[in-house]
N, C-alpha and C. Protein backbone atom coordinates (compact mmCIF):
# COMPACT_ATOMS: atom_id res chain seq x y z
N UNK A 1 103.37 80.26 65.46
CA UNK A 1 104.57 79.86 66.14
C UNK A 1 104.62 80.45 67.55
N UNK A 2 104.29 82.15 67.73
CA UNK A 2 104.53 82.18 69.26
C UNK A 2 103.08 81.58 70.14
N UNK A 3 101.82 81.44 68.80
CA UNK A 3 100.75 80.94 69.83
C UNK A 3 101.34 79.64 70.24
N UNK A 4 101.57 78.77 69.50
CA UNK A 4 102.38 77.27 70.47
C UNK A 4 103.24 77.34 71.62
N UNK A 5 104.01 77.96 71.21
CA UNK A 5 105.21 78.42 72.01
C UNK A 5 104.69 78.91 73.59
N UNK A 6 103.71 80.04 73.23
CA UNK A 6 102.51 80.45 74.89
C UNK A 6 102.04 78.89 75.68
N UNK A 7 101.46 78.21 74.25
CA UNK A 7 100.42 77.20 74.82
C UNK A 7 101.42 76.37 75.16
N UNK A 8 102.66 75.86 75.06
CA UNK A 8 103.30 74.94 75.63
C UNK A 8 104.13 75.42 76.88
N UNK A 9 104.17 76.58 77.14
CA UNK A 9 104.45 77.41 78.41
C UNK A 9 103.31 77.32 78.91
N UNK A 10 102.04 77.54 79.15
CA UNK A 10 100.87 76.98 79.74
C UNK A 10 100.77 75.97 80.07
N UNK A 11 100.80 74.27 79.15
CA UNK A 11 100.86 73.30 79.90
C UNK A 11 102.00 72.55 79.99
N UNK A 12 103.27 73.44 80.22
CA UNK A 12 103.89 73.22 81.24
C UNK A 12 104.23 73.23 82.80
N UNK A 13 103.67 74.61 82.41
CA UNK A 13 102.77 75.09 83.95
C UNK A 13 102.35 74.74 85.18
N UNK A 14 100.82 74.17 83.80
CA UNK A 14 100.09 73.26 84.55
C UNK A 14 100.44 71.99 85.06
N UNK A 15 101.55 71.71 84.11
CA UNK A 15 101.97 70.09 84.34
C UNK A 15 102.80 70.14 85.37
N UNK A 16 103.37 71.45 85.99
CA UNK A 16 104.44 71.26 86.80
C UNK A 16 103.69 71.38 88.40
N UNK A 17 102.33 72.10 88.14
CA UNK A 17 101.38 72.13 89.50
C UNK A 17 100.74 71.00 89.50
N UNK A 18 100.31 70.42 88.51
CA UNK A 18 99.63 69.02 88.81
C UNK A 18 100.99 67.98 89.46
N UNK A 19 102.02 68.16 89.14
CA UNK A 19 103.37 66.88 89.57
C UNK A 19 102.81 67.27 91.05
N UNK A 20 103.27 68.73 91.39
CA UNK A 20 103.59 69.08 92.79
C UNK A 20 102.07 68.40 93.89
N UNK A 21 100.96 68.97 93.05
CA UNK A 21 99.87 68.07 93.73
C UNK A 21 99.82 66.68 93.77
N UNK A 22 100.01 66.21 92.93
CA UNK A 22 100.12 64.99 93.35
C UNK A 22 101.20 64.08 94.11
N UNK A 23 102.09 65.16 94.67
CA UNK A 23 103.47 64.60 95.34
C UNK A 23 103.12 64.89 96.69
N UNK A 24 101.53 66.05 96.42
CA UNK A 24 101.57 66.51 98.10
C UNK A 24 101.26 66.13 99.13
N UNK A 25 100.68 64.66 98.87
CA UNK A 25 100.31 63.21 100.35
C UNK A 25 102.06 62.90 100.63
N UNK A 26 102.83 62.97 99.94
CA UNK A 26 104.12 62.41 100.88
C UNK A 26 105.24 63.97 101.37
N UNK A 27 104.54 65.02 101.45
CA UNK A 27 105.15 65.56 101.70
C UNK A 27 105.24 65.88 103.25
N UNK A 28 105.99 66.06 104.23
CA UNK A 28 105.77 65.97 105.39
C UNK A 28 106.30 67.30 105.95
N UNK A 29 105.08 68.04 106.92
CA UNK A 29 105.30 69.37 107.50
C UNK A 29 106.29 69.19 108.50
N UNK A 30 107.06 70.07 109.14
CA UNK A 30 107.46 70.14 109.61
C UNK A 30 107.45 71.45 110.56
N UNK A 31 108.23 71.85 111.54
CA UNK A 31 108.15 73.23 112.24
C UNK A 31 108.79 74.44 111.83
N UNK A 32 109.85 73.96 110.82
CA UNK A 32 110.24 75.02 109.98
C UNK A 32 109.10 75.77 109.22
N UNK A 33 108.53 75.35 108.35
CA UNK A 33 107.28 76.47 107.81
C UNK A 33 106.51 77.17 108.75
N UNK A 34 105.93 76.25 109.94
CA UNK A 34 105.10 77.07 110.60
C UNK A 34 105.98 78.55 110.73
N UNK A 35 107.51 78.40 111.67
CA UNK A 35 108.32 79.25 112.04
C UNK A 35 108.66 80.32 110.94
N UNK A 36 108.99 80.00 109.76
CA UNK A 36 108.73 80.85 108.76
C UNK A 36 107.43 82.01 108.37
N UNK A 37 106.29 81.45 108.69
CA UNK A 37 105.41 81.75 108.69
C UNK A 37 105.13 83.16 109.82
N UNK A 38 105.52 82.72 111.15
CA UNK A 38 105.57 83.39 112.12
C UNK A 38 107.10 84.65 111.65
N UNK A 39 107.91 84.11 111.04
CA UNK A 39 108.95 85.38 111.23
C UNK A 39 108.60 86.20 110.04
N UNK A 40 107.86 85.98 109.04
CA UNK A 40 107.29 86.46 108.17
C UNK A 40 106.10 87.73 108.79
N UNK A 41 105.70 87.52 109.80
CA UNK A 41 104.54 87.81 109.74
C UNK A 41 104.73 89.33 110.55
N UNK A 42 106.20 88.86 111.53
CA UNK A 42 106.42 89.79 112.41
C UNK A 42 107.62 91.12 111.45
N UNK A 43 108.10 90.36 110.12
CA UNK A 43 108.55 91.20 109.06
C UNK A 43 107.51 92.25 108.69
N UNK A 44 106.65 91.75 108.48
CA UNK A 44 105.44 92.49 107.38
C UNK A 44 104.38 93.33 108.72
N UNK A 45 104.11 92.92 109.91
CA UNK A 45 104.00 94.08 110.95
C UNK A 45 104.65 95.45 111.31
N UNK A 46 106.12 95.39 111.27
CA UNK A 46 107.15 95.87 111.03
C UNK A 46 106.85 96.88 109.84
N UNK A 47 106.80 96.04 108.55
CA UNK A 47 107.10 96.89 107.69
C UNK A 47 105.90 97.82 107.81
N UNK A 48 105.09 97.40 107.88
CA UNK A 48 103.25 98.03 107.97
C UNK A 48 103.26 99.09 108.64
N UNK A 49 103.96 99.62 109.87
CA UNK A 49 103.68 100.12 111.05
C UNK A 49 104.71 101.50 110.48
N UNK A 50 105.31 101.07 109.55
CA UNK A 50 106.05 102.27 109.18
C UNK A 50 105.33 102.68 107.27
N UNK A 51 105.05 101.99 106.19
CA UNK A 51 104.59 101.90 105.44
C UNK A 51 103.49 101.30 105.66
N UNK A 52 101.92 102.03 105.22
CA UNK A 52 101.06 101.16 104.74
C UNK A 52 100.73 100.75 103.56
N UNK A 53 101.18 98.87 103.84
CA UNK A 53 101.13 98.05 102.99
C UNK A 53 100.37 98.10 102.13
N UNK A 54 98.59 97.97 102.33
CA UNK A 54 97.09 97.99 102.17
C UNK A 54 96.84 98.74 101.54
N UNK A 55 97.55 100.39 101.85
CA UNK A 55 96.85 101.47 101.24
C UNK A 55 98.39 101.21 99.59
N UNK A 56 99.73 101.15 99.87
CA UNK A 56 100.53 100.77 99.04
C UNK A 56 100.00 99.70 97.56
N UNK A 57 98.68 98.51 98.14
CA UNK A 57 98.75 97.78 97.28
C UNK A 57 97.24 97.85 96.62
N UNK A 58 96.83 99.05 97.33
CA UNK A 58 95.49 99.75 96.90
C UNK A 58 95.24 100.61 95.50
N UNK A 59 96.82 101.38 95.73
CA UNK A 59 96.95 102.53 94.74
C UNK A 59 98.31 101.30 93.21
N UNK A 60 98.70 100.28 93.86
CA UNK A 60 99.32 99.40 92.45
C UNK A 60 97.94 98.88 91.84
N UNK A 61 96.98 98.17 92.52
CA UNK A 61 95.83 97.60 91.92
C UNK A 61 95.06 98.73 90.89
N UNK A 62 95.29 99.71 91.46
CA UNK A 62 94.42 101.10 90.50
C UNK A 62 94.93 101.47 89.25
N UNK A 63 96.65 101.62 89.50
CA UNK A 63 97.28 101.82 88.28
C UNK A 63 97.08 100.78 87.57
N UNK A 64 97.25 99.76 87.81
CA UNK A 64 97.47 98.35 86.83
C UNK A 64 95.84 98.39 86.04
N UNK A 65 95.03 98.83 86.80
CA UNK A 65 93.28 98.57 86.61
C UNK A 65 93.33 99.64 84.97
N UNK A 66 94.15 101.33 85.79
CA UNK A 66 93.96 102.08 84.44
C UNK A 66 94.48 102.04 83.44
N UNK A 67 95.85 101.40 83.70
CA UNK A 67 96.66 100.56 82.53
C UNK A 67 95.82 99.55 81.48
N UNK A 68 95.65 98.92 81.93
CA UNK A 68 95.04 97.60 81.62
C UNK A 68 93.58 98.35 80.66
N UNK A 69 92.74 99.09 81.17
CA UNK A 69 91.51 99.74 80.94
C UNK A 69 92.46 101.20 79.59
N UNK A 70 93.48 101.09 79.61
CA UNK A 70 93.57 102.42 78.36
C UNK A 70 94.29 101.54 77.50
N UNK A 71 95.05 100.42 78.00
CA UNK A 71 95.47 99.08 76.98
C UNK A 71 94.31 98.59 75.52
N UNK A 72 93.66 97.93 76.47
CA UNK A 72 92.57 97.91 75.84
C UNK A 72 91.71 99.08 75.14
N UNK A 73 91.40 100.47 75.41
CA UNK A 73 90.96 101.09 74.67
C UNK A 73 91.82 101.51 73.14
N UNK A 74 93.36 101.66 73.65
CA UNK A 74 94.07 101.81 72.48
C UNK A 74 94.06 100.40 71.00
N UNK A 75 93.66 98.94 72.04
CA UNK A 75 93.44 97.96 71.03
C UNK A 75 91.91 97.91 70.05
N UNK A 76 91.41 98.56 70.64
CA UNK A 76 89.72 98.73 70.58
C UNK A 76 90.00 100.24 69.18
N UNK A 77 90.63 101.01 69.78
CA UNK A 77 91.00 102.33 68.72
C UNK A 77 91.80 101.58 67.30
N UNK A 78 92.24 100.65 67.62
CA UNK A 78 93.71 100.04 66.68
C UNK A 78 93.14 99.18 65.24
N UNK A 79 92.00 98.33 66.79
CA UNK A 79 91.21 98.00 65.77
C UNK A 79 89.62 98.45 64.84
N UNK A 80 89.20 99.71 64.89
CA UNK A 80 88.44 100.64 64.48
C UNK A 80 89.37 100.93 63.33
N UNK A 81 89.99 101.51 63.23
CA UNK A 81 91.05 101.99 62.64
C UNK A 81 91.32 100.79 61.55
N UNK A 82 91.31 99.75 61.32
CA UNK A 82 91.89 98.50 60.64
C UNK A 82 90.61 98.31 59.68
N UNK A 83 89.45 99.07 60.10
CA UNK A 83 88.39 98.79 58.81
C UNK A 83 88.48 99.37 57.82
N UNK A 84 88.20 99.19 56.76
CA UNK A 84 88.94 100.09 55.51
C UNK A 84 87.73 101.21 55.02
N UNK A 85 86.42 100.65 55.43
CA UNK A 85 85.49 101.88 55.15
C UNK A 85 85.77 103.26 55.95
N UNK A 86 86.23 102.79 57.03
CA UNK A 86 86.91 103.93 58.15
C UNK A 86 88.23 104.99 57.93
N UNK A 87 88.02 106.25 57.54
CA UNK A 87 89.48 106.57 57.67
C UNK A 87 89.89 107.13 59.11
């Protein structure tokens, strides 16, 4: 039941990026995004010059890496543990 439940959140997903691609020949640019783009950019200079961003998203990628890497060892322990010749 929650594997369906995932898989129909998946291709919904997908179904909602495939609509958007295929809507994306009539979509028409305009100068607003570019301009967005540009006030965005002079935000995140800004923020940089006082916080570094780079080194900020250097040390989240690491945690998430050792997370992820002791996640898995505890599932790897969980399942060792689940053999019955094993105490």
């Amino acid at each position: 039941m929650i594997a369906t439940a995932f898989l129909n959140l998946i291709y919904t997903f997908v179904l909602g990026i495939v609509a958007l691609l295929e809507n994306l020949g009539t979509v028409s640019s305009n100068n607003a995004l570019t301009s967005s783009i540009v006030q965005y950019k002079e935000y995140y200079m800004a923020l940089d010059a006082i916080v570094p961003i780079g080194t900020l998203l250097s040390i989240v990628a690491f945690v998430l890496t050792f997370e992820g890497i002791y996640l898995l060892y505890k599932a790897i322990r969980w399942g060792y543990k689940k053999i019955p010749a094993i105490s």
